[in-house]
N, C-alpha and C. Protein backbone atom coordinates (compact mmCIF):
# COMPACT_ATOMS: atom_id res chain seq x y z
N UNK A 1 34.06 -14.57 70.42
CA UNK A 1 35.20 -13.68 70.55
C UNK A 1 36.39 -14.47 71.04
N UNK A 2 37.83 -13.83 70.80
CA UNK A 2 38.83 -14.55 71.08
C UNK A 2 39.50 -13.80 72.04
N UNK A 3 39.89 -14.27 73.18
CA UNK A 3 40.98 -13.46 74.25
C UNK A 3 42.50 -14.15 74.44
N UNK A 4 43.36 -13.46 74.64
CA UNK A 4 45.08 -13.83 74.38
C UNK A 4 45.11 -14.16 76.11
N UNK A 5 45.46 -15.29 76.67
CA UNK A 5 45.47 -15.09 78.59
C UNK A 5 47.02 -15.87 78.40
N UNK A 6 47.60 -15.32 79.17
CA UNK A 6 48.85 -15.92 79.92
C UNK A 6 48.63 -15.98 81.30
N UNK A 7 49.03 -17.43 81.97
CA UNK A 7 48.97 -17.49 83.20
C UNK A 7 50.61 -17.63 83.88
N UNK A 8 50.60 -17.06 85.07
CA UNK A 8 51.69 -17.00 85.68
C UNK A 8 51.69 -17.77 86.76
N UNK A 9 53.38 -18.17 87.12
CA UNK A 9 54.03 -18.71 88.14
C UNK A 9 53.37 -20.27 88.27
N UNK A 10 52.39 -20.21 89.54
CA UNK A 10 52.27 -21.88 89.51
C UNK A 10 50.84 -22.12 88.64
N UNK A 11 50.11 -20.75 88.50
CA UNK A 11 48.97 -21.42 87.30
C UNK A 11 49.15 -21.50 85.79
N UNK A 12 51.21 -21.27 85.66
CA UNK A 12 51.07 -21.77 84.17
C UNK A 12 50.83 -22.71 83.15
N UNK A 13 50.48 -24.07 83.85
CA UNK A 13 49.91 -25.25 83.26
C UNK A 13 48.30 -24.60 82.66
N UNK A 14 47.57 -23.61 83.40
CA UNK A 14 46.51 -23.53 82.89
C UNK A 14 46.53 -22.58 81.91
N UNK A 15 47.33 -21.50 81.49
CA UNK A 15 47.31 -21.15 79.75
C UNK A 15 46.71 -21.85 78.76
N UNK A 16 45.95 -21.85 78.20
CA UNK A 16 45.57 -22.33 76.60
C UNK A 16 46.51 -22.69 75.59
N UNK A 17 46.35 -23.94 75.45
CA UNK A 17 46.89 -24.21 73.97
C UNK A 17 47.27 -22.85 73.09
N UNK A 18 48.01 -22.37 72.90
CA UNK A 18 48.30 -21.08 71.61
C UNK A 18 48.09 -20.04 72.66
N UNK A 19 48.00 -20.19 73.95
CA UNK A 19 47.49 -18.68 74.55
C UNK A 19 45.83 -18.29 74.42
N UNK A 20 45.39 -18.83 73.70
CA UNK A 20 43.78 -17.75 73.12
C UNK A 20 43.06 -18.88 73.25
N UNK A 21 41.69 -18.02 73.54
CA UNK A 21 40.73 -18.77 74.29
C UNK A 21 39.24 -18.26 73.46
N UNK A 22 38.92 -19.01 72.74
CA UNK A 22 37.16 -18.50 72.46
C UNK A 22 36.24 -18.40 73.54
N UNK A 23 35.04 -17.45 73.42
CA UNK A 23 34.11 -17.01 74.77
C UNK A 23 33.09 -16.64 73.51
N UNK A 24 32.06 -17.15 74.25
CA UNK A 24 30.71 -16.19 73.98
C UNK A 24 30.57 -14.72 74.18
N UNK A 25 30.54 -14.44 73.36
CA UNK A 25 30.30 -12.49 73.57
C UNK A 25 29.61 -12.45 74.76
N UNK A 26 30.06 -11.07 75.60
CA UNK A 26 30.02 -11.05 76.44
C UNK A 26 29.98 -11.42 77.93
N UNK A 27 31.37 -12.54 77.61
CA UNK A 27 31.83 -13.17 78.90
C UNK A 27 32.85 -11.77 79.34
N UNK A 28 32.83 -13.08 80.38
CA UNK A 28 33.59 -11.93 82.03
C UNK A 28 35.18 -12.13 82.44
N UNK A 29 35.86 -12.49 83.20
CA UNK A 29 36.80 -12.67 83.34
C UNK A 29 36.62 -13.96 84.52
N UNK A 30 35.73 -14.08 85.39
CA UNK A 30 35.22 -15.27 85.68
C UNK A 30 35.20 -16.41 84.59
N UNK A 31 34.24 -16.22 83.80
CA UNK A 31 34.02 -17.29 82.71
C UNK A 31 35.28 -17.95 82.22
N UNK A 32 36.16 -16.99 82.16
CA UNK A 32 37.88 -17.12 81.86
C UNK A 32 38.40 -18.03 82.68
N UNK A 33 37.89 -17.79 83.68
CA UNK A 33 38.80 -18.67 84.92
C UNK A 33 38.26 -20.60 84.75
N UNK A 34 36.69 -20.28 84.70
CA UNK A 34 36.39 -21.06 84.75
C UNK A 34 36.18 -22.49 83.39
N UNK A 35 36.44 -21.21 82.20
CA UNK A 35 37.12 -22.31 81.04
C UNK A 35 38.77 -23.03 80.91
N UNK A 36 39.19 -22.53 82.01
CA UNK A 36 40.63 -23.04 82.10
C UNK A 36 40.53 -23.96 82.91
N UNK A 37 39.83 -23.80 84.23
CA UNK A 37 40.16 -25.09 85.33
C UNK A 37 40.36 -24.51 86.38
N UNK A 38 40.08 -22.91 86.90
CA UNK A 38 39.90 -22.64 87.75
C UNK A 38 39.12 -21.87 88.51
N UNK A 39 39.33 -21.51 89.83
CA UNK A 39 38.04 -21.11 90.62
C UNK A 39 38.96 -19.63 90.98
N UNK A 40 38.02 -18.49 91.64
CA UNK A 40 38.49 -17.27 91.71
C UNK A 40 39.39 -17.17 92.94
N UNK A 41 39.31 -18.34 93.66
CA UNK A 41 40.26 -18.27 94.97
C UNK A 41 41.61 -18.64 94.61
N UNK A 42 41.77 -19.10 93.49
CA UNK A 42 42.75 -19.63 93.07
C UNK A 42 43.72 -18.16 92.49
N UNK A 43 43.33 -17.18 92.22
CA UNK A 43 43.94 -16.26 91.59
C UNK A 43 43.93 -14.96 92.84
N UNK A 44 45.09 -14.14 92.51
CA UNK A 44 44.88 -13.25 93.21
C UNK A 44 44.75 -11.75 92.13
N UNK A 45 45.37 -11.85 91.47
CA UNK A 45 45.29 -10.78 90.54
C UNK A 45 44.97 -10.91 88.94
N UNK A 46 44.41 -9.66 88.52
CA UNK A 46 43.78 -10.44 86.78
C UNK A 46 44.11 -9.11 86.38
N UNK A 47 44.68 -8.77 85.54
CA UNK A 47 45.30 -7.65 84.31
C UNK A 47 44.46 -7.89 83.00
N UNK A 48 43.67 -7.11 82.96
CA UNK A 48 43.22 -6.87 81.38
C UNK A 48 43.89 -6.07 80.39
N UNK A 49 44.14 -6.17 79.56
CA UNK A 49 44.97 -4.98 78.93
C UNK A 49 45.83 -3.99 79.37
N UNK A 50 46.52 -5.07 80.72
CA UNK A 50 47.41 -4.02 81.53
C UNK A 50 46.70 -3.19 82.15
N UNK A 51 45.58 -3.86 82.71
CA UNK A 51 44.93 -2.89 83.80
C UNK A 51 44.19 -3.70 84.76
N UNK A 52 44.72 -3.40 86.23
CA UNK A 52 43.70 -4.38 87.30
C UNK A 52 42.52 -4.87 86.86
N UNK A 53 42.45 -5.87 86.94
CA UNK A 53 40.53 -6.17 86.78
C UNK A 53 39.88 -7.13 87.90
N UNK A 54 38.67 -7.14 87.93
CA UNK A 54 37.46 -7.73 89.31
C UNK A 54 37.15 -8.71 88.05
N UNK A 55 36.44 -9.99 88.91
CA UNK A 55 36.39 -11.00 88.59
C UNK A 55 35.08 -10.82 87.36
N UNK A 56 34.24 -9.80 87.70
CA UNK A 56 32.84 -9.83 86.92
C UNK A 56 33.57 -8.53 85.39
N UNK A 57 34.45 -8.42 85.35
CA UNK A 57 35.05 -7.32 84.40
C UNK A 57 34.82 -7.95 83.14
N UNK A 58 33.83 -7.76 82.06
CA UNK A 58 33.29 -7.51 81.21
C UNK A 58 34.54 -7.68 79.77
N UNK A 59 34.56 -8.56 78.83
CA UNK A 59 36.16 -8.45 77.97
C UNK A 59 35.25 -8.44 76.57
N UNK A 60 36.02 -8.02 75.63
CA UNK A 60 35.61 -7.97 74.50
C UNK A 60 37.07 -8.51 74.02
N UNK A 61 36.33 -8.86 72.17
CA UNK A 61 37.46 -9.63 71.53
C UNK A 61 38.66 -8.60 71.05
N UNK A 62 39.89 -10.27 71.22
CA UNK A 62 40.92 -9.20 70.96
C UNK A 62 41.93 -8.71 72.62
N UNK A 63 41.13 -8.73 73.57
CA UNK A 63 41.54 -8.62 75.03
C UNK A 63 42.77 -9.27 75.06
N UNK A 64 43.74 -8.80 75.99
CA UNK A 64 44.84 -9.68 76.69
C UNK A 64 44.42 -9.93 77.99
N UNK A 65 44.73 -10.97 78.75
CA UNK A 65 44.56 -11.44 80.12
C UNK A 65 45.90 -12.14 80.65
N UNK A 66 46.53 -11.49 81.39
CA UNK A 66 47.73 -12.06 82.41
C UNK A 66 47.06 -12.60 83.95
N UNK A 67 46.85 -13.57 84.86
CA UNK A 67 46.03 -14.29 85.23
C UNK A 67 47.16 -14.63 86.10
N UNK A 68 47.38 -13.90 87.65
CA UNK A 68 48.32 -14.28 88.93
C UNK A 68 47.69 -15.04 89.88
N UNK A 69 48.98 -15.85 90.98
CA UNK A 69 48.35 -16.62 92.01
C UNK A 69 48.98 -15.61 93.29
N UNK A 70 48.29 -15.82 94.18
CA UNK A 70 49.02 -15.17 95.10
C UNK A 70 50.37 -15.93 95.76
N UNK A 71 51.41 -14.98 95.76
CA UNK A 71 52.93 -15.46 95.97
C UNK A 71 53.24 -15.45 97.27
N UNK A 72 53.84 -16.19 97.68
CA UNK A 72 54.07 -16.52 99.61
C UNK A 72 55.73 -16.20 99.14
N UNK A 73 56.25 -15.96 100.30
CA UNK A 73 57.83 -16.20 100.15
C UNK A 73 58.30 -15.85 101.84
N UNK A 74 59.45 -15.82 101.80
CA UNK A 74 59.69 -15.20 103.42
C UNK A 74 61.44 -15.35 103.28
C-alpha cells in the first residue's frame, strides 16, 4: 500500500522523496515513523486524514499523514 506523509517544521527533511511512502498492508503509523528515520519521541502529533492519530493507528492505502514535532517558543 501507498501513504501521502508530509512532515512539518523541523522534521521536514524527513518527508519522502514525492511525499509517498510504500508499507506492507497493514502497517501502523509507527512503522511510518520508523521508515523515515524516526522514533515516536521525536513527534508530537500525527493527523491521519485530518484526524488525530496514536502511534499504533492502523492506515490503509491511499491515507494522508501530516507528521508534527513538538514546538517550544516563548
Amino acid at each position: 500500500m501507498q501513504v501521502r506523509i508530509k512532515c512539518f517544521a523541523t522534521l521536514s527533511d524527513h518527508t519522502p522523496e514525492g511525499g509517498v511512502l510504500a508499507l506492507p498492508a497493514g502497517g501502523t503509523v509507527e512503522n511510518v515513523l520508523t521508515a523515515i528515520g524516526l522514533v515516536p519521541e521525536d513527534v508530537k502529533l500525527v493527523f491521519v486524514n485530518s484526524k488525530h492519530a496514536e502511534m499504533d493507528a492502523p492506515l490503509a492505502d491511499g491515507d494522508q499523514l501530516g507528521i508534527f514535532p513538538a514546538v517550544g517558543g516563548g
